[in-house]
N, C-alpha and C. Protein backbone atom coordinates (compact mmCIF):
# COMPACT_ATOMS: atom_id res chain seq x y z
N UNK A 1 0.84 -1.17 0.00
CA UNK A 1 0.00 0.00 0.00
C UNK A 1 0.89 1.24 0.00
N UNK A 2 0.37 2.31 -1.51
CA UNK A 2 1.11 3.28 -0.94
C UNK A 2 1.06 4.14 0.53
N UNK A 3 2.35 5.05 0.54
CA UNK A 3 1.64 6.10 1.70
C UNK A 3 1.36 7.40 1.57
N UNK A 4 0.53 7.64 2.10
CA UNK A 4 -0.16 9.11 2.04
C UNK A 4 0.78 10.16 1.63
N UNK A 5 0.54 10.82 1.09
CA UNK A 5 0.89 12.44 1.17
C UNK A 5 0.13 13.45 1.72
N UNK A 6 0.79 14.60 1.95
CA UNK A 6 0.36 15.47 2.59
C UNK A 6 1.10 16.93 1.44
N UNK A 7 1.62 16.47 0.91
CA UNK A 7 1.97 17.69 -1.08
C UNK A 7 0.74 17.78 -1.05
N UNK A 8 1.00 19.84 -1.40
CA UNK A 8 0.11 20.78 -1.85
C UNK A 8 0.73 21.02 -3.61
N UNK A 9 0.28 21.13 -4.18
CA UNK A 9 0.11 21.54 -5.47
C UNK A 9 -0.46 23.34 -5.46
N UNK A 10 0.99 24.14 -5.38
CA UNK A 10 0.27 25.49 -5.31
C UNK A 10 1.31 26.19 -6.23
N UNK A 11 0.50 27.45 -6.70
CA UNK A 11 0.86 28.25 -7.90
C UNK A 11 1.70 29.06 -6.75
N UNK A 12 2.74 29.30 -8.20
CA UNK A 12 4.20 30.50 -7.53
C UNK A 12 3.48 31.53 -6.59
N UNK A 13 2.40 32.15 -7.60
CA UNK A 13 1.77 33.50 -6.97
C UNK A 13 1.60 33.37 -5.18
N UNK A 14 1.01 31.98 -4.46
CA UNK A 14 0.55 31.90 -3.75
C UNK A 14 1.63 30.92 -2.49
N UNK A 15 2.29 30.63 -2.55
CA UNK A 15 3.56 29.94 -1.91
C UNK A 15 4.22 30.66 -0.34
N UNK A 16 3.70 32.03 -0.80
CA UNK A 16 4.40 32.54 0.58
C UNK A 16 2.78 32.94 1.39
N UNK A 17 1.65 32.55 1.45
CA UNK A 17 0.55 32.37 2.00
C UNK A 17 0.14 30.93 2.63
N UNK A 18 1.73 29.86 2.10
CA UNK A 18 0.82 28.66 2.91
C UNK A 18 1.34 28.72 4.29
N UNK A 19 2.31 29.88 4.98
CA UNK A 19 2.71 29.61 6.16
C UNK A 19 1.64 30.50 6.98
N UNK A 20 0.59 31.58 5.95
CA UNK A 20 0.20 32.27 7.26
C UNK A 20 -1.19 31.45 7.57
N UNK A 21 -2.14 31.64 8.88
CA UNK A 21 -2.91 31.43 9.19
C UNK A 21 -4.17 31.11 8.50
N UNK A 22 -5.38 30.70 8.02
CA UNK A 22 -6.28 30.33 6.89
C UNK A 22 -6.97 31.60 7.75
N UNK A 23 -7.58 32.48 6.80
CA UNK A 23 -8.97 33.52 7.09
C UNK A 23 -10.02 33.08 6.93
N UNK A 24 -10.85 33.60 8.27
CA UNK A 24 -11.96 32.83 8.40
C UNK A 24 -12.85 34.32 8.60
N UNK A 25 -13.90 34.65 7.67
CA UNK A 25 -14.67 35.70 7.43
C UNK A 25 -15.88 35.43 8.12
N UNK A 26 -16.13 36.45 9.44
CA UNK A 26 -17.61 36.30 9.82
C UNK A 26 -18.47 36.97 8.86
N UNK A 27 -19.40 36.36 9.14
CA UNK A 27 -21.07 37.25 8.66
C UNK A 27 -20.86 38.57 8.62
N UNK A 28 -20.91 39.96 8.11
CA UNK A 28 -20.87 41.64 8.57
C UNK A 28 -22.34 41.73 8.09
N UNK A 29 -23.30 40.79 7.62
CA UNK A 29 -24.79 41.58 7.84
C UNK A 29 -25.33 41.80 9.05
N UNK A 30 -25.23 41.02 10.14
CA UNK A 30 -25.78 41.51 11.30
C UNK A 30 -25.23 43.03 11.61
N UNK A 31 -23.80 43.49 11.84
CA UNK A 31 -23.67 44.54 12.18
C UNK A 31 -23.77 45.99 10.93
N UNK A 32 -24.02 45.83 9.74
CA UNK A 32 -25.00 46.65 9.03
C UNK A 32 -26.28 47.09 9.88
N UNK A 33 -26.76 48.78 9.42
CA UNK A 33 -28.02 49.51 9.79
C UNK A 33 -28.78 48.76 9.33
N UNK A 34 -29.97 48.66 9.89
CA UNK A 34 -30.93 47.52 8.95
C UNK A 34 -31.30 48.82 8.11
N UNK A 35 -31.46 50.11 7.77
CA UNK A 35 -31.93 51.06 6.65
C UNK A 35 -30.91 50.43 5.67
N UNK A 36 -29.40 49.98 5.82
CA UNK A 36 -28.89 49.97 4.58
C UNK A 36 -29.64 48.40 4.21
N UNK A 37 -29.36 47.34 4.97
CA UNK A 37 -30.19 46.06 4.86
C UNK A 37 -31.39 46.48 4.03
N UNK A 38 -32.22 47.18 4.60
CA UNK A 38 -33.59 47.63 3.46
C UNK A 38 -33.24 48.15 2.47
N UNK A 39 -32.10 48.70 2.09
CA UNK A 39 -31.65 49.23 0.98
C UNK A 39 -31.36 47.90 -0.38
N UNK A 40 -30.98 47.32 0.40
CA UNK A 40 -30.48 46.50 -0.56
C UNK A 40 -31.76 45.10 -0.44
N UNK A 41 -32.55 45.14 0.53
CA UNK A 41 -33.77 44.02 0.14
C UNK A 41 -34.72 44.81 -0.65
N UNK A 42 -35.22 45.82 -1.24
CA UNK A 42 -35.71 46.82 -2.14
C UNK A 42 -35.28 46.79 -3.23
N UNK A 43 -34.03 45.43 -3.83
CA UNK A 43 -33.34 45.56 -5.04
C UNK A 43 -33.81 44.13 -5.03
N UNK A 44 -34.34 43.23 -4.34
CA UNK A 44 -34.63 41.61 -4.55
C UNK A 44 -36.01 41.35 -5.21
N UNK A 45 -35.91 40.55 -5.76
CA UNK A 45 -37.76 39.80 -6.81
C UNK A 45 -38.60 39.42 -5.33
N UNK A 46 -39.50 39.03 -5.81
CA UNK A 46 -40.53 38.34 -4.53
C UNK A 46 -39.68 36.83 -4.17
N UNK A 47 -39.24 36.31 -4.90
CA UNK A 47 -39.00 34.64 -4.60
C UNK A 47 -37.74 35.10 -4.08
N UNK A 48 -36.72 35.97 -4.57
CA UNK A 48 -35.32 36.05 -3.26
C UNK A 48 -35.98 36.45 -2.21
N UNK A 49 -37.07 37.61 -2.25
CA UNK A 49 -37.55 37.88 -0.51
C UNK A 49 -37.78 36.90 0.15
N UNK A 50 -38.69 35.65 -0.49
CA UNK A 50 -39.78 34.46 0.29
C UNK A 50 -38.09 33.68 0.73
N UNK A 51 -37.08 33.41 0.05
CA UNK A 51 -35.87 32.71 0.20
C UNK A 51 -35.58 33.81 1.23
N UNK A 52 -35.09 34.70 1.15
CA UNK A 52 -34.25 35.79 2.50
C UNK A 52 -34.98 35.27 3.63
N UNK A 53 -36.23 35.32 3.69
CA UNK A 53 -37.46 35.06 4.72
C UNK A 53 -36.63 33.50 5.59
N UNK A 54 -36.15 32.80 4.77
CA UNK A 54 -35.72 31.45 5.24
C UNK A 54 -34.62 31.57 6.02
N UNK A 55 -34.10 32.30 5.71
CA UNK A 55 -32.60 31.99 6.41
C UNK A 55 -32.20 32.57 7.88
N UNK A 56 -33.09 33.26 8.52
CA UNK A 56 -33.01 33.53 10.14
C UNK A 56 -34.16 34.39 10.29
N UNK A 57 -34.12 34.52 11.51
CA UNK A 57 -35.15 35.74 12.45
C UNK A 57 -34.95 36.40 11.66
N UNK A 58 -33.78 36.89 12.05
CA UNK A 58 -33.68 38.89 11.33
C UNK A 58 -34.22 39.14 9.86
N UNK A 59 -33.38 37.83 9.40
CA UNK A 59 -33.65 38.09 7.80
C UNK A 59 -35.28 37.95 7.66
N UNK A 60 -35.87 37.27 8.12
CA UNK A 60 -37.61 37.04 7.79
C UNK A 60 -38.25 38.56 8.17
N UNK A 61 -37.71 39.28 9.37
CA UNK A 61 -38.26 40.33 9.49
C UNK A 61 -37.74 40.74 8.44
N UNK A 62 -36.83 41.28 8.30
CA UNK A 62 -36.65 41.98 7.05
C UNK A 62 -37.10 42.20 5.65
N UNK A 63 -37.43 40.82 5.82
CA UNK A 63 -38.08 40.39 4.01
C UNK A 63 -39.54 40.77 4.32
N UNK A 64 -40.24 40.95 5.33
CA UNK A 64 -41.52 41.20 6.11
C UNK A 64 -42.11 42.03 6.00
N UNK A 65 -40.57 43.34 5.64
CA UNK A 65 -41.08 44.65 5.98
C UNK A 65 -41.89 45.32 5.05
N UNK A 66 -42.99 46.08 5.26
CA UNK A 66 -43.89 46.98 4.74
C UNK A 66 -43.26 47.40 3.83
N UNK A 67 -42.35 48.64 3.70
CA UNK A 67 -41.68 48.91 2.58
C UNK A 67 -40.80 48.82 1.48
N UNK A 68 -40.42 47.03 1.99
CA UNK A 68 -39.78 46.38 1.09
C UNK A 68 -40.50 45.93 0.23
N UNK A 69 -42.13 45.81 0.61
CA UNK A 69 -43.20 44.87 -0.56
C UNK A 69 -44.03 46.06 -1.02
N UNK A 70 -43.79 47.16 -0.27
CA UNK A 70 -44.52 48.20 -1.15
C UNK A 70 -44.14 49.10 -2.50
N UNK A 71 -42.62 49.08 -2.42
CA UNK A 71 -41.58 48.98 -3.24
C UNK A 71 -41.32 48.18 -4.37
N UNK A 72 -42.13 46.83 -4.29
CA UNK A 72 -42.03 45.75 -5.03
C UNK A 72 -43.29 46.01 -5.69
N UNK A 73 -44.38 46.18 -5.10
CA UNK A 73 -45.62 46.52 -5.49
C UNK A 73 -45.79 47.06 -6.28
N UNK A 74 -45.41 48.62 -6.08
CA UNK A 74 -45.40 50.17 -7.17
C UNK A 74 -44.34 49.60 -8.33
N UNK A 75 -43.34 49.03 -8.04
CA UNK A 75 -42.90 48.56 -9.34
C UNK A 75 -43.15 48.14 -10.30
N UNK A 76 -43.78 46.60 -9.65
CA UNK A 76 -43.93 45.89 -10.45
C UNK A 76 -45.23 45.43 -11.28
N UNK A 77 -46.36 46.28 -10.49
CA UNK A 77 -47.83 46.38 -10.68
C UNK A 77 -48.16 47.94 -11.14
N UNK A 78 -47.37 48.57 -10.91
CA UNK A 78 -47.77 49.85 -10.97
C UNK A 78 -48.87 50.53 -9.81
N UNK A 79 -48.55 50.21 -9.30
CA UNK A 79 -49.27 50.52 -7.71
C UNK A 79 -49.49 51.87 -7.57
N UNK A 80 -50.79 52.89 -7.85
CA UNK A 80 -50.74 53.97 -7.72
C UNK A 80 -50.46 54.54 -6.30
N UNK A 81 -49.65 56.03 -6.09
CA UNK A 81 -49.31 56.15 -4.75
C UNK A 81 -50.69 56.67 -4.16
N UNK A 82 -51.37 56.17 -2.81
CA UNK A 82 -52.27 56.67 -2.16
C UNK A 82 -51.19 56.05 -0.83
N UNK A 83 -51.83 56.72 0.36
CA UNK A 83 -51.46 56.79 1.67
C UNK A 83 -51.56 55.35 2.41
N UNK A 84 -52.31 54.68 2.28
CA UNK A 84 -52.42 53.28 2.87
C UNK A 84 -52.94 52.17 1.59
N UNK A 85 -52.34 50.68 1.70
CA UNK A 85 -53.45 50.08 0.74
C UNK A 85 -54.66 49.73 2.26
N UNK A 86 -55.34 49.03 1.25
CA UNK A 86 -56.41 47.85 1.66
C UNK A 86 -56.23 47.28 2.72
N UNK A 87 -54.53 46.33 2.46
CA UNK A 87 -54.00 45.59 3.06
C UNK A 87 -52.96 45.53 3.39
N UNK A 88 -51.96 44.65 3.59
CA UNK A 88 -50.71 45.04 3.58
C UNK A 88 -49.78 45.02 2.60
N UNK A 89 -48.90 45.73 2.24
CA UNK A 89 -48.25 45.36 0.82
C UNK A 89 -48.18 44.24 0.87
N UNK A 90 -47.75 43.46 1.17
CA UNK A 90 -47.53 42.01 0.85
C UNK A 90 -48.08 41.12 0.21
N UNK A 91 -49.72 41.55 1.23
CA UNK A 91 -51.18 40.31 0.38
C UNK A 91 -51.51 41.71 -1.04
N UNK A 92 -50.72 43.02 -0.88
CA UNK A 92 -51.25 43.27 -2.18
C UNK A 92 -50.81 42.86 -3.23
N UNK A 93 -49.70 42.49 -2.82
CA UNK A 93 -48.38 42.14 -4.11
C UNK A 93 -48.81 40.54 -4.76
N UNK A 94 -49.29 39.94 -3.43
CA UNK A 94 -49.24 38.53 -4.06
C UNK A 94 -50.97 38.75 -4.69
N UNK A 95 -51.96 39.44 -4.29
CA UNK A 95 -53.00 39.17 -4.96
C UNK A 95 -53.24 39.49 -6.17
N UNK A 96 -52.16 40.57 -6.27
CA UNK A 96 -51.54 40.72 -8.08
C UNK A 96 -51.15 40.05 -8.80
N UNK A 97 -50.32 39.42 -8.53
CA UNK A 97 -49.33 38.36 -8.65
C UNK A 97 -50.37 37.02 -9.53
N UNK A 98 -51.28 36.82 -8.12
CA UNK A 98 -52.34 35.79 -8.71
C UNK A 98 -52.83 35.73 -9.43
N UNK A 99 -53.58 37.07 -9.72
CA UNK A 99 -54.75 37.67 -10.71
C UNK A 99 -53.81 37.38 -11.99
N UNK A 100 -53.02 38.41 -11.92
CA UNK A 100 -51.87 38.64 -13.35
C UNK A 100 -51.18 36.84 -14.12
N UNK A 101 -51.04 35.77 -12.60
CA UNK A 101 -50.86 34.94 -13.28
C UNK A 101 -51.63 33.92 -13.88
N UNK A 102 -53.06 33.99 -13.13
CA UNK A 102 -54.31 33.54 -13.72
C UNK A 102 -54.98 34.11 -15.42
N UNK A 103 -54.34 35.35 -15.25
CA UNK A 103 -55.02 35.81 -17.02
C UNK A 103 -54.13 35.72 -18.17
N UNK A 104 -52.99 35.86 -17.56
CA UNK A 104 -51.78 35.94 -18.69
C UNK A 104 -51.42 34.24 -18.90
N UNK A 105 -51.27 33.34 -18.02
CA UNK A 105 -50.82 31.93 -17.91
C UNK A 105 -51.73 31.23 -18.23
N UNK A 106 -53.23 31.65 -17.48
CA UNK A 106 -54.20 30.26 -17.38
C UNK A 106 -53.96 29.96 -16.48
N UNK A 107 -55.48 29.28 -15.63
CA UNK A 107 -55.54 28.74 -14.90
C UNK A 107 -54.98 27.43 -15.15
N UNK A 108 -54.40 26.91 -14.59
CA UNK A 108 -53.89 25.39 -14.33
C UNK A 108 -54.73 24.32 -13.82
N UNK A 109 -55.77 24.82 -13.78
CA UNK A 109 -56.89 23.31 -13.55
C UNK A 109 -57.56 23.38 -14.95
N UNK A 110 -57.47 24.37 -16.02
CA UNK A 110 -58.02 24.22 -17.18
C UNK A 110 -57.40 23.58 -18.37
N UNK A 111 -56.10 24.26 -17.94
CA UNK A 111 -55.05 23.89 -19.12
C UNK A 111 -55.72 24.49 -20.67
N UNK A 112 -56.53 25.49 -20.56
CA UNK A 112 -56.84 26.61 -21.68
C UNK A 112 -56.06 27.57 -22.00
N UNK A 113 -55.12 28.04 -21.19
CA UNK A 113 -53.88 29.09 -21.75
C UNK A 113 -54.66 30.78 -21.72
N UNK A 114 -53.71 31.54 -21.93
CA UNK A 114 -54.14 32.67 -21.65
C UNK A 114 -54.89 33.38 -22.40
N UNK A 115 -55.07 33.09 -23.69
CA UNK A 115 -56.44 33.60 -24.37
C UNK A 115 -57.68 33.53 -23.29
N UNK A 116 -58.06 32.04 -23.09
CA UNK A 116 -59.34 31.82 -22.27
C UNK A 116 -59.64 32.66 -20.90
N UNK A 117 -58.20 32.65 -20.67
CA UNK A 117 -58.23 33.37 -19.07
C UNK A 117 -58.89 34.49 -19.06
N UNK A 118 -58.04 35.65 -20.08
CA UNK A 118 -58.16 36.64 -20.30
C UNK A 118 -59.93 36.42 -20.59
N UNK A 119 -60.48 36.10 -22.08
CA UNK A 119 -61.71 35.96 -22.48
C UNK A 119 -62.85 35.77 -20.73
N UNK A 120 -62.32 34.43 -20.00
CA UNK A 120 -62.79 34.10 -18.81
C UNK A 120 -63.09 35.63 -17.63
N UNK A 121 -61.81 35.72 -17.37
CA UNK A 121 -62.12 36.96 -16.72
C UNK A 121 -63.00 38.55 -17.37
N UNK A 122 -62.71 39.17 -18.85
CA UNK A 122 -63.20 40.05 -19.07
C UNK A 122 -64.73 40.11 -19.51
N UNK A 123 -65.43 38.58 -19.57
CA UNK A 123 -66.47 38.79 -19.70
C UNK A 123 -67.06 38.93 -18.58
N UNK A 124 -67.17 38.53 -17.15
CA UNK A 124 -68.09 39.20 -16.43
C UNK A 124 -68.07 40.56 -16.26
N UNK A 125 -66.57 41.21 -16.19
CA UNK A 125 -66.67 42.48 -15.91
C UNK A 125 -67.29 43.18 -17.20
N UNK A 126 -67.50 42.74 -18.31
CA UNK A 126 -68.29 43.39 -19.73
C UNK A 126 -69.35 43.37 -19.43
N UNK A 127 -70.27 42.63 -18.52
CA UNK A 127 -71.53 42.79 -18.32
C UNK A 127 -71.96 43.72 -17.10
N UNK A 128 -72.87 44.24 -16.90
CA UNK A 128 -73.35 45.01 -15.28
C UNK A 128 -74.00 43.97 -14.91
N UNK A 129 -74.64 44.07 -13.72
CA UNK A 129 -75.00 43.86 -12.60
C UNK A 129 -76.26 42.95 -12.78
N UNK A 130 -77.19 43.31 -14.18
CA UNK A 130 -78.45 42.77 -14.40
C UNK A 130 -77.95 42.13 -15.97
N UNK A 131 -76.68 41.80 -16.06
CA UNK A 131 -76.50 41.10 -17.52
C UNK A 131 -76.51 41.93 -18.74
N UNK A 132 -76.89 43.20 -18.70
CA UNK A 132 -76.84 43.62 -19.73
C UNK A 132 -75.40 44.07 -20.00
N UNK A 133 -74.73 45.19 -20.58
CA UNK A 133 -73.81 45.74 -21.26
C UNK A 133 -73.53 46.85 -20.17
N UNK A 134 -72.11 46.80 -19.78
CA UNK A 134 -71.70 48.43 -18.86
C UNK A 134 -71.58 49.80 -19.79
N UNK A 135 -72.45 50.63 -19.15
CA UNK A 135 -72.42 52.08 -20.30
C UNK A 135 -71.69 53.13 -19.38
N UNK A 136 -70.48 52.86 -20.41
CA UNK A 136 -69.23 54.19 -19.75
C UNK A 136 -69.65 55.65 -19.98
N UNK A 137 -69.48 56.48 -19.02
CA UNK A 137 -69.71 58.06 -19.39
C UNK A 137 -68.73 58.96 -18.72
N UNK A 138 -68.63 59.89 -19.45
CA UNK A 138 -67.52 60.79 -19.17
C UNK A 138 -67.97 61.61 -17.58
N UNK A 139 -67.02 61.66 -16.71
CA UNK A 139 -67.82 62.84 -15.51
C UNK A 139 -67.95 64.02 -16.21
N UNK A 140 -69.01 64.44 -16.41
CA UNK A 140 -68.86 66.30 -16.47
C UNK A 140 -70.25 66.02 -17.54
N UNK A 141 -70.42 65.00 -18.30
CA UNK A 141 -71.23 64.65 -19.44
C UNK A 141 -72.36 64.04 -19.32
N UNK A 142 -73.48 64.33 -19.63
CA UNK A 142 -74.85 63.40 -19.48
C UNK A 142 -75.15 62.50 -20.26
């Protein structure tokens, strides 16, 4: 049986680094402002937030926060600015999310594709209330 080695195979460049100590890099997000932390979760999609959300306490608050999904919201929906939603950004973002992927995709229990969706959804809103036809009018106009 041969015997072991313990030969490194290292480039010239790096030869006078195998005597010093190996660096071992802590974490520096905990001691970051969480404003800069929000700075930079305000640059993530929804699925890195729902992933950030996974990886500790802090980070789930973070991904949590109100103005990280309201940010995501006005972006990506076009979220007009008013003072409060409905709800919280969050369930607004995802109930967009739903809607938008129900008309453009199709529902997935139909397997009709997004023609139908679209067709599916804009005909009830084409009708009023008693089936007939919605009659648009200008404000100011009789």
């Amino acid at each position: 049986m041969a015997a072991s080695s313990r030969a490194l195979i290292v480039h010239p460049f790096f030869v006078d680094s195998l005597n010093e100590p190996p660096v071992t890099l802590a974490p520096c997000w905990p001691t970051l402002p969480r404003e800069c932390l929000l700075n930079v979760a305000r640059f993530l999609s929804a699925k890195d937030l729902c992933q950030l959300s996974q990886c500790s306490r802090d980070l789930n608050e973070l991904a949590k926060d109100e103005s990280v999904w309201e940010n995501l919201a006005r972006k990506t929906f076009n979220v007009p600015h008013r003072p409060d939603p409905p709800t919280s950004w969050r369930a607004l973002y995802k109930f967009n999310f739903e809607i938008f992927k129900r008309v453009f995709a199709g529902d997935e229990s139909d397997n009709r594709g997004g023609a139908h969706a679209v067709r599916d959804v804009w005909r009830p809103l084409r009708r009023g209330a008693n089936g007939g036809p919605i009659r648009l009018s200008v404000a100011g106009s009789s």
